[in-house]
N, C-alpha and C. Protein backbone atom coordinates (compact mmCIF):
# COMPACT_ATOMS: atom_id res chain seq x y z
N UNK A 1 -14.86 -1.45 19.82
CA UNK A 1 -14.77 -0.13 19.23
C UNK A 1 -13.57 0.61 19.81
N UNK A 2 -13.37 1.65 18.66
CA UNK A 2 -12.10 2.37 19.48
C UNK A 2 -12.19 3.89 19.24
N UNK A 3 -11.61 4.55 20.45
CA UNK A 3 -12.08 6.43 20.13
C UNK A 3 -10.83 6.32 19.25
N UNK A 4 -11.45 7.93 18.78
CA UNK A 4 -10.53 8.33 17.97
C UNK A 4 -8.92 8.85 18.51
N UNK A 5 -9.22 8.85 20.26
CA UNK A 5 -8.13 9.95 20.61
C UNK A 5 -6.58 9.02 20.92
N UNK A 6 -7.25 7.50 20.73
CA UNK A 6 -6.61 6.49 20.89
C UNK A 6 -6.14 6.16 19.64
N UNK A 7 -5.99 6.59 18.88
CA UNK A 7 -5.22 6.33 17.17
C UNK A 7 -4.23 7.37 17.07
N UNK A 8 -3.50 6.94 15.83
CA UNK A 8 -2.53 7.59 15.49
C UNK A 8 -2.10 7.28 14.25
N UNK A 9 -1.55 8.03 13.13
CA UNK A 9 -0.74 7.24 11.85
C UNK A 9 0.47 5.51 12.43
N UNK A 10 0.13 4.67 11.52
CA UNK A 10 0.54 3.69 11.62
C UNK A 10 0.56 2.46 12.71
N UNK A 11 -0.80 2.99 13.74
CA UNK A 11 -1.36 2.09 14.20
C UNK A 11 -1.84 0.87 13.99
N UNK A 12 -1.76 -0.34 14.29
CA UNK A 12 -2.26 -1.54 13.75
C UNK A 12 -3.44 -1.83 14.63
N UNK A 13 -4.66 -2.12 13.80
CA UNK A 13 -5.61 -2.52 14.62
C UNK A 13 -6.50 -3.74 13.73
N UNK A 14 -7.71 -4.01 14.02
CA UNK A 14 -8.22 -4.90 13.67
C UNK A 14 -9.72 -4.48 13.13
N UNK A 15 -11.11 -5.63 12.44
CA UNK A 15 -12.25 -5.51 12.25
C UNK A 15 -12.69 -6.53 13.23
N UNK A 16 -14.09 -6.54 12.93
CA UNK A 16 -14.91 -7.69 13.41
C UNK A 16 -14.55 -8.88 12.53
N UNK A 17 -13.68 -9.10 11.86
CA UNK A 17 -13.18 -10.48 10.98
C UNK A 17 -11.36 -10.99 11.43
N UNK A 18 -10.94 -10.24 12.01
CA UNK A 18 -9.93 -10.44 13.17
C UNK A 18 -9.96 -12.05 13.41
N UNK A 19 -10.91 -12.73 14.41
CA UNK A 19 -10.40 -14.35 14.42
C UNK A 19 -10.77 -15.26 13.62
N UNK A 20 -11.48 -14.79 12.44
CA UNK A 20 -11.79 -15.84 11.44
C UNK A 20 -10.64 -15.31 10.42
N UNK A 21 -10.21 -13.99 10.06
CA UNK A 21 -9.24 -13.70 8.61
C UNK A 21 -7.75 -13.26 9.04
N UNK A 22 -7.68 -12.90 10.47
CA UNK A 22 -6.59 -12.17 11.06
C UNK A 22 -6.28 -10.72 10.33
N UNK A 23 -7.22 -10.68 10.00
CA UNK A 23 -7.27 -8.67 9.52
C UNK A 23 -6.55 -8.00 10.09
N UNK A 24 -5.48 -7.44 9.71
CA UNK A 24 -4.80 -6.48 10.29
C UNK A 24 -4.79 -5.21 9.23
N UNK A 25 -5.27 -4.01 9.95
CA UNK A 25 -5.82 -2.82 9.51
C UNK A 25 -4.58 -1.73 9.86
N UNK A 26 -3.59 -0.90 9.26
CA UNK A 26 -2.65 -0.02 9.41
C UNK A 26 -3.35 1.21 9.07
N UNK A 27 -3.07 1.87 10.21
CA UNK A 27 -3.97 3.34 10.08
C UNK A 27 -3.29 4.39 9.02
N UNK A 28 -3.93 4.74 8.34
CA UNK A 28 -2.98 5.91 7.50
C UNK A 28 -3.11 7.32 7.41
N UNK A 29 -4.25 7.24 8.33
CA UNK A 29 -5.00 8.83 9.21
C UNK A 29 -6.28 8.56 9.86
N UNK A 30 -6.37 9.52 10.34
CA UNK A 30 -7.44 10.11 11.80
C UNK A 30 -7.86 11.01 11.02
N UNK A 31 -9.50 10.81 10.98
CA UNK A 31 -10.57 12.50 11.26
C UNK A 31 -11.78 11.89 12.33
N UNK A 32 -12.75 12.98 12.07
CA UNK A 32 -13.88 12.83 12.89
C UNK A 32 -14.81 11.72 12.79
N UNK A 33 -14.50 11.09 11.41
CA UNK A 33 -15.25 10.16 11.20
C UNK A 33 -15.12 8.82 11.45
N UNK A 34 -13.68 8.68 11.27
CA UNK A 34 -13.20 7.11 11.31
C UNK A 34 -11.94 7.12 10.77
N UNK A 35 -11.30 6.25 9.93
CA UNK A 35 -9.63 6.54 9.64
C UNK A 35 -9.86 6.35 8.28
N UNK A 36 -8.60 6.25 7.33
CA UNK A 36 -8.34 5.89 6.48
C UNK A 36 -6.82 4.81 6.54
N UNK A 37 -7.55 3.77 5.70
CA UNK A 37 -6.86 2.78 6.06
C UNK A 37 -5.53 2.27 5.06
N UNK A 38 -4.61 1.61 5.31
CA UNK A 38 -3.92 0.66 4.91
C UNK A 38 -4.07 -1.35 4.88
N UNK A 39 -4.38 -1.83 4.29
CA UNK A 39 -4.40 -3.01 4.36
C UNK A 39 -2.92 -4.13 4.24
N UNK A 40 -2.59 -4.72 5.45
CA UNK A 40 -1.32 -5.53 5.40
C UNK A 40 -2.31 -6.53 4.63
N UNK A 41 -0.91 -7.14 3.44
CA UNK A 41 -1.67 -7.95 2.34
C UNK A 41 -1.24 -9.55 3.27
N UNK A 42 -2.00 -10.47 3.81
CA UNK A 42 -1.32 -11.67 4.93
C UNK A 42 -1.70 -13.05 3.68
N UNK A 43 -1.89 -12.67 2.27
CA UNK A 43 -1.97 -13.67 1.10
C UNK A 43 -3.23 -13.98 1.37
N UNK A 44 -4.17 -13.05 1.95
CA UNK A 44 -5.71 -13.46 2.11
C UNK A 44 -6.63 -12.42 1.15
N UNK A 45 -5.53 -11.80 0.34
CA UNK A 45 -6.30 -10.69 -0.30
C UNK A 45 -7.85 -11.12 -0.91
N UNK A 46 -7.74 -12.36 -1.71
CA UNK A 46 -9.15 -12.68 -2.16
C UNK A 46 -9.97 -12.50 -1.38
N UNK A 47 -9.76 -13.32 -0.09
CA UNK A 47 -10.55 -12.88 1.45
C UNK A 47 -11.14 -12.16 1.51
N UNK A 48 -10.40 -10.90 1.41
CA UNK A 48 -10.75 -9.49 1.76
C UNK A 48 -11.51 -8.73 1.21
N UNK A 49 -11.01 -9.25 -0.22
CA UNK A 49 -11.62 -8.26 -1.41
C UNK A 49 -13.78 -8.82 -2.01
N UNK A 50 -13.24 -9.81 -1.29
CA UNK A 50 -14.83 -10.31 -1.14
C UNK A 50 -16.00 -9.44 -0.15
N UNK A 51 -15.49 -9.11 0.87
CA UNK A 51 -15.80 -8.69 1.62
C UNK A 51 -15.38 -7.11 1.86
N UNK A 52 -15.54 -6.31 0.72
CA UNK A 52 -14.30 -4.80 0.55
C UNK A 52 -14.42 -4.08 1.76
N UNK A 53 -13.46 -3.71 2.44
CA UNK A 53 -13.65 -2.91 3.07
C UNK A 53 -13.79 -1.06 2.15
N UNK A 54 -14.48 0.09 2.75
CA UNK A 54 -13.98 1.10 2.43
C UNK A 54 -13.17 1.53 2.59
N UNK A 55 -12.35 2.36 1.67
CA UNK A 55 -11.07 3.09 2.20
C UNK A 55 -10.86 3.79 3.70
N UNK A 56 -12.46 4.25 4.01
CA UNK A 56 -12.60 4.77 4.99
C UNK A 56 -13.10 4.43 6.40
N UNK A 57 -13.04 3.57 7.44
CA UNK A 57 -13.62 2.64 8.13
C UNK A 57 -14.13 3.65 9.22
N UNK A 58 -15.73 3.55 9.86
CA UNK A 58 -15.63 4.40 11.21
C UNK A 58 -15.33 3.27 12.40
N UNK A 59 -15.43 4.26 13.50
CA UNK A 59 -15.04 3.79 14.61
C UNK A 59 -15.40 2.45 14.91
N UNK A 60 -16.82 2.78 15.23
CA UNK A 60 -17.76 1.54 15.26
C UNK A 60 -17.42 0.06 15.05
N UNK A 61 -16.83 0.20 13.84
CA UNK A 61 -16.20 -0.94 12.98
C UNK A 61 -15.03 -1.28 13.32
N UNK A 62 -14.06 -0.79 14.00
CA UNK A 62 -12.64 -1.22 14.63
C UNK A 62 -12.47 -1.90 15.98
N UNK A 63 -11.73 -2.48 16.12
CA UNK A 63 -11.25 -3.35 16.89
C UNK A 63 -9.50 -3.03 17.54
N UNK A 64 -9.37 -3.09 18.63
CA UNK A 64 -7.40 -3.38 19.56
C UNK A 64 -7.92 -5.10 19.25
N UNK A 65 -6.65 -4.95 18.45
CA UNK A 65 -5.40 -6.27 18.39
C UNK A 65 -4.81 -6.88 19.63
N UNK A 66 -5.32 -7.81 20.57
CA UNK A 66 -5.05 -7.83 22.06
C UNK A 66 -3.74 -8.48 22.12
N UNK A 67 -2.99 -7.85 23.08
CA UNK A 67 -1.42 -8.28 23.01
C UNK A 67 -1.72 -9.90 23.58
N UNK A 68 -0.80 -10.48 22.82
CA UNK A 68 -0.42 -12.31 23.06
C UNK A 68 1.08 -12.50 23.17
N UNK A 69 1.20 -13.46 23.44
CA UNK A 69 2.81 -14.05 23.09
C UNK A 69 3.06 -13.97 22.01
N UNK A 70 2.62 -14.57 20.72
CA UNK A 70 2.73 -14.29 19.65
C UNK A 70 3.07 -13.16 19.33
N UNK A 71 1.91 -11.63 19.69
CA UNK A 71 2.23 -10.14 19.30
C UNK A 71 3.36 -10.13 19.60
N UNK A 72 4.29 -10.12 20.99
CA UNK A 72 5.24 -9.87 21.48
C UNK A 72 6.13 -10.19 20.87
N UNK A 73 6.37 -11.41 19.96
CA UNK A 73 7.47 -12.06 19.87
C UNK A 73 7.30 -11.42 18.67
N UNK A 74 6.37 -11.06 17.75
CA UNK A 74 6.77 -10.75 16.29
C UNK A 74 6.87 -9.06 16.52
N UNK A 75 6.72 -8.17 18.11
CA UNK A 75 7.39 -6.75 18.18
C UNK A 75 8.92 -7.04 18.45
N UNK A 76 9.43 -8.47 18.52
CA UNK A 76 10.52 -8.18 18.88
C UNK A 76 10.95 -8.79 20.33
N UNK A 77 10.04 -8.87 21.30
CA UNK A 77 10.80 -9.07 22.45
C UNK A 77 10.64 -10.55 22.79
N UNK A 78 11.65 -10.69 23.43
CA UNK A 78 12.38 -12.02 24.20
C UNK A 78 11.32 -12.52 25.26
N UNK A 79 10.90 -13.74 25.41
CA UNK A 79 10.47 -14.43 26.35
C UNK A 79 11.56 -14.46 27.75
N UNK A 80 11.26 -14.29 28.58
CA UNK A 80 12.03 -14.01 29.67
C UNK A 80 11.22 -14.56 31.09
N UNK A 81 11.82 -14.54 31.98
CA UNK A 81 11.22 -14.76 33.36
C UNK A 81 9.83 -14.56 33.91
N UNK A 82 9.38 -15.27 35.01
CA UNK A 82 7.69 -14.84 34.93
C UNK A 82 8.05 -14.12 35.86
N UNK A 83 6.87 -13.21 36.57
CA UNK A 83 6.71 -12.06 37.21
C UNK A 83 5.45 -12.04 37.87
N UNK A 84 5.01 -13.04 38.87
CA UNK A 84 4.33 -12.70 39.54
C UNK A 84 2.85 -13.66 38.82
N UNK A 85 3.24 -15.06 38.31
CA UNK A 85 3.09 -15.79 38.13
C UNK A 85 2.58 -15.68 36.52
N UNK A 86 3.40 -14.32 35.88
CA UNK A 86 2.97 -14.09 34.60
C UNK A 86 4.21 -14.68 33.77
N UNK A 87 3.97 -14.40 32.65
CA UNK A 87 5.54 -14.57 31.52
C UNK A 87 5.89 -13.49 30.93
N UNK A 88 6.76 -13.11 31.32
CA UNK A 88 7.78 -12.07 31.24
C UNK A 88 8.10 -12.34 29.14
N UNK A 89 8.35 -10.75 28.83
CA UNK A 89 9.26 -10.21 27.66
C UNK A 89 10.17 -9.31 27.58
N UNK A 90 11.23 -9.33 27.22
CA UNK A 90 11.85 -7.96 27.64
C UNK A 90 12.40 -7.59 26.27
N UNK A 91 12.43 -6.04 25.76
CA UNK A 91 13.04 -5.58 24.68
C UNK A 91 13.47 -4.36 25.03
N UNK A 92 14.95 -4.00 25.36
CA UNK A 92 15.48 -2.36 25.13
C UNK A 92 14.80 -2.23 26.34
N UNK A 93 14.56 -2.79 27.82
CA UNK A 93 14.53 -2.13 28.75
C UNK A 93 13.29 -2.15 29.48
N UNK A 94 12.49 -2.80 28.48
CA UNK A 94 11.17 -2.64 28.35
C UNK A 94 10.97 -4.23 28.62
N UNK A 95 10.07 -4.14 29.89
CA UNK A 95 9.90 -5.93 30.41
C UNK A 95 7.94 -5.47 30.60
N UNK A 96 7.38 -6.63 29.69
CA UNK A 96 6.19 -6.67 29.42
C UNK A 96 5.27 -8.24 29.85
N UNK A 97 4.39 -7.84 30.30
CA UNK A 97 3.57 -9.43 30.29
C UNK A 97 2.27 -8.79 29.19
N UNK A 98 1.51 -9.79 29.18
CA UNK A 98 0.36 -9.67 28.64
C UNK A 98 -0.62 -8.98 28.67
N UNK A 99 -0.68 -8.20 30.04
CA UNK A 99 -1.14 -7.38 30.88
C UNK A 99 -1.22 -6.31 31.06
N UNK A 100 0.70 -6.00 31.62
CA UNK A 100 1.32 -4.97 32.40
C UNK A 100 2.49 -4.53 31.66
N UNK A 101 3.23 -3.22 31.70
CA UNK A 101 4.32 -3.04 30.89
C UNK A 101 5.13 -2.20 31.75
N UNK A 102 6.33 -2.47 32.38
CA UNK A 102 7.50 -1.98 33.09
C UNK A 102 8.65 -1.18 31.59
N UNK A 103 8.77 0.18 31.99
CA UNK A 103 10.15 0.48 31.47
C UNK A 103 10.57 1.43 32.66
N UNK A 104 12.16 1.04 31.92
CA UNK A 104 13.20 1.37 32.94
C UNK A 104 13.81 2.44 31.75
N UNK A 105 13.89 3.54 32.66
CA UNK A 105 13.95 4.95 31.74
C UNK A 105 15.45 5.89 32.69
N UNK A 106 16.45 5.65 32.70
CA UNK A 106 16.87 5.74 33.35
C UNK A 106 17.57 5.81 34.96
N UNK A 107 16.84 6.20 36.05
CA UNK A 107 16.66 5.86 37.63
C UNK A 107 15.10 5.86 38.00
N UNK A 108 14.37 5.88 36.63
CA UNK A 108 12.49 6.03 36.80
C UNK A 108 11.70 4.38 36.42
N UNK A 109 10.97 4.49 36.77
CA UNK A 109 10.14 3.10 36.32
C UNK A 109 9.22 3.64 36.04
N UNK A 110 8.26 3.06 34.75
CA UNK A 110 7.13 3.68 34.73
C UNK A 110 6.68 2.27 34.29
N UNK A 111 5.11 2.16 35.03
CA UNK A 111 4.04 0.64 35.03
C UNK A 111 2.89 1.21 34.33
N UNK A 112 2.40 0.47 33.07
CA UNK A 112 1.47 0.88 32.98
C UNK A 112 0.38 -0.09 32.14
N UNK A 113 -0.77 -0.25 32.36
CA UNK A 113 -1.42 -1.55 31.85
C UNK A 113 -1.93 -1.16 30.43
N UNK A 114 -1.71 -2.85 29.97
CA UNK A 114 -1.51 -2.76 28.34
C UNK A 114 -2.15 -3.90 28.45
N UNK A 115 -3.51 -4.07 27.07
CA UNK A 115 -4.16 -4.71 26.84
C UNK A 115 -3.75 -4.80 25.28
N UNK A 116 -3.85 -3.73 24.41
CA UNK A 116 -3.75 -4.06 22.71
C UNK A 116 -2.40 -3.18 22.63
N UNK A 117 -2.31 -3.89 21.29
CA UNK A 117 -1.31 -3.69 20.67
C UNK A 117 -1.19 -1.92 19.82
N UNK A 118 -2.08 -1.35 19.53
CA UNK A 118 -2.00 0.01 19.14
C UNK A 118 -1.77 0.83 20.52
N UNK A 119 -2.09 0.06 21.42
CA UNK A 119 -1.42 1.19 22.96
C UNK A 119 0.06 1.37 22.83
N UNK A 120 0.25 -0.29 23.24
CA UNK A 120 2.04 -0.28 23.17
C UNK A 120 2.51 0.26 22.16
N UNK A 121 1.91 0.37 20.91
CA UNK A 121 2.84 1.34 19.83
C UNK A 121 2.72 2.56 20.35
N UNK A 122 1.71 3.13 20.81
CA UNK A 122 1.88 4.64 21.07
C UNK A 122 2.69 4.71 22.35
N UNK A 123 2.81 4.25 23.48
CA UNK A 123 3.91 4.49 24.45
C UNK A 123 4.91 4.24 23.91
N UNK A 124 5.20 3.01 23.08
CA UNK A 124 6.56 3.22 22.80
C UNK A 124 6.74 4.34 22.13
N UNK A 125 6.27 4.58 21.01
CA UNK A 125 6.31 6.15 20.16
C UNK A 125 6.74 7.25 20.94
N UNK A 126 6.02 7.22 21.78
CA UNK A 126 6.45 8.62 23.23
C UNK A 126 7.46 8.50 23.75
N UNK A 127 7.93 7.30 23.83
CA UNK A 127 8.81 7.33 24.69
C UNK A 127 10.28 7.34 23.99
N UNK A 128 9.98 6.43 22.76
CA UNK A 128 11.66 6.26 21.59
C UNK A 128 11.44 7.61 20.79
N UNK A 129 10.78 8.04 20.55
CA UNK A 129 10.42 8.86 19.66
C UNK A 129 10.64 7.91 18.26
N UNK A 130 10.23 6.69 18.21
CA UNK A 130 10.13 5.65 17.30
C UNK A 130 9.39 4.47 16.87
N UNK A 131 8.75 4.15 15.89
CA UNK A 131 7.93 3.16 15.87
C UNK A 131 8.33 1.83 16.13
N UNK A 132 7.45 1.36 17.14
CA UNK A 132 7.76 -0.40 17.70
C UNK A 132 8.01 -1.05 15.91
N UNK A 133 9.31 -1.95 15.78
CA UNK A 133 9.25 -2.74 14.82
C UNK A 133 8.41 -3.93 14.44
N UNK A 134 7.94 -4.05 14.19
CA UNK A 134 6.64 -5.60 14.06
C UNK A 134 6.49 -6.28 12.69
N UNK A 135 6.55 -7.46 12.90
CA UNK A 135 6.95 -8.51 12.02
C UNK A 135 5.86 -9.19 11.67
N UNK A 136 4.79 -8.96 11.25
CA UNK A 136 3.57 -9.83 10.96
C UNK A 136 3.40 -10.86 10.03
């Protein structure tokens, strides 16, 4: 499950059909109830449409997209060096494991732990004032 205070427009997240359909759910707003959604079409539409989701999904029903190598490589960043017996990514400054996420922000470092993939969009958001690019 996920709070609400943890969303945002154009968040990518997931359902409970995530490792059997690879559902990927694009947020297209926040209220009190749950979101309203976008569906990335991944050529599974029949899939889906069997199983309809509502336009409107609550909380309950959502799922974080847990960062992988895979996520990483289709936000963009480079496989790079391990770190502490992890595997390193680096994009624009930004050196990530699976885990943990280092940016270098001019003479500042900021560490901060990252599990899904709608986190890292919102730090990055804060921080570029821009949405992570992602290639699904």
């Amino acid at each position: 499950m996920i709070n609400a205070n943890e969303l945002r427009k154009n968040n990518l997240i997931t359902d409970a059909y995530y490792e059997s359909f690879k559902t990927i759910i694009k947020v297209d707003s926040v209220n009190e109830k749950g979101i309203n959604l976008e569906i990335e079409d991944d050529g599974n539409w029949s899939e889906i449409a069997q199983r309809w989701i509502e336009p409107e999904y609550t909380f309950e029903k959502l799922f974080p997209i847990p960062l992988t190598e895979e996520i990483l490589l289709k936000c963009g960043f480079e496989k790079h060096i391990k770190l502490g017996g992890h595997d390193g990514y680096l994009l624009n400054g930004w050196f990530i494991t699976t885990d943990l996420c280092f940016m270098v922000l001019g003479s500042s470092v900021i560490l901060s732990k990252l599990k899904y993939l709608h986190r890292l969009q919102n730090i990055y958001f804060e921080l570029n004032n821009e949405e992570l690019k992602i290639t699904l």
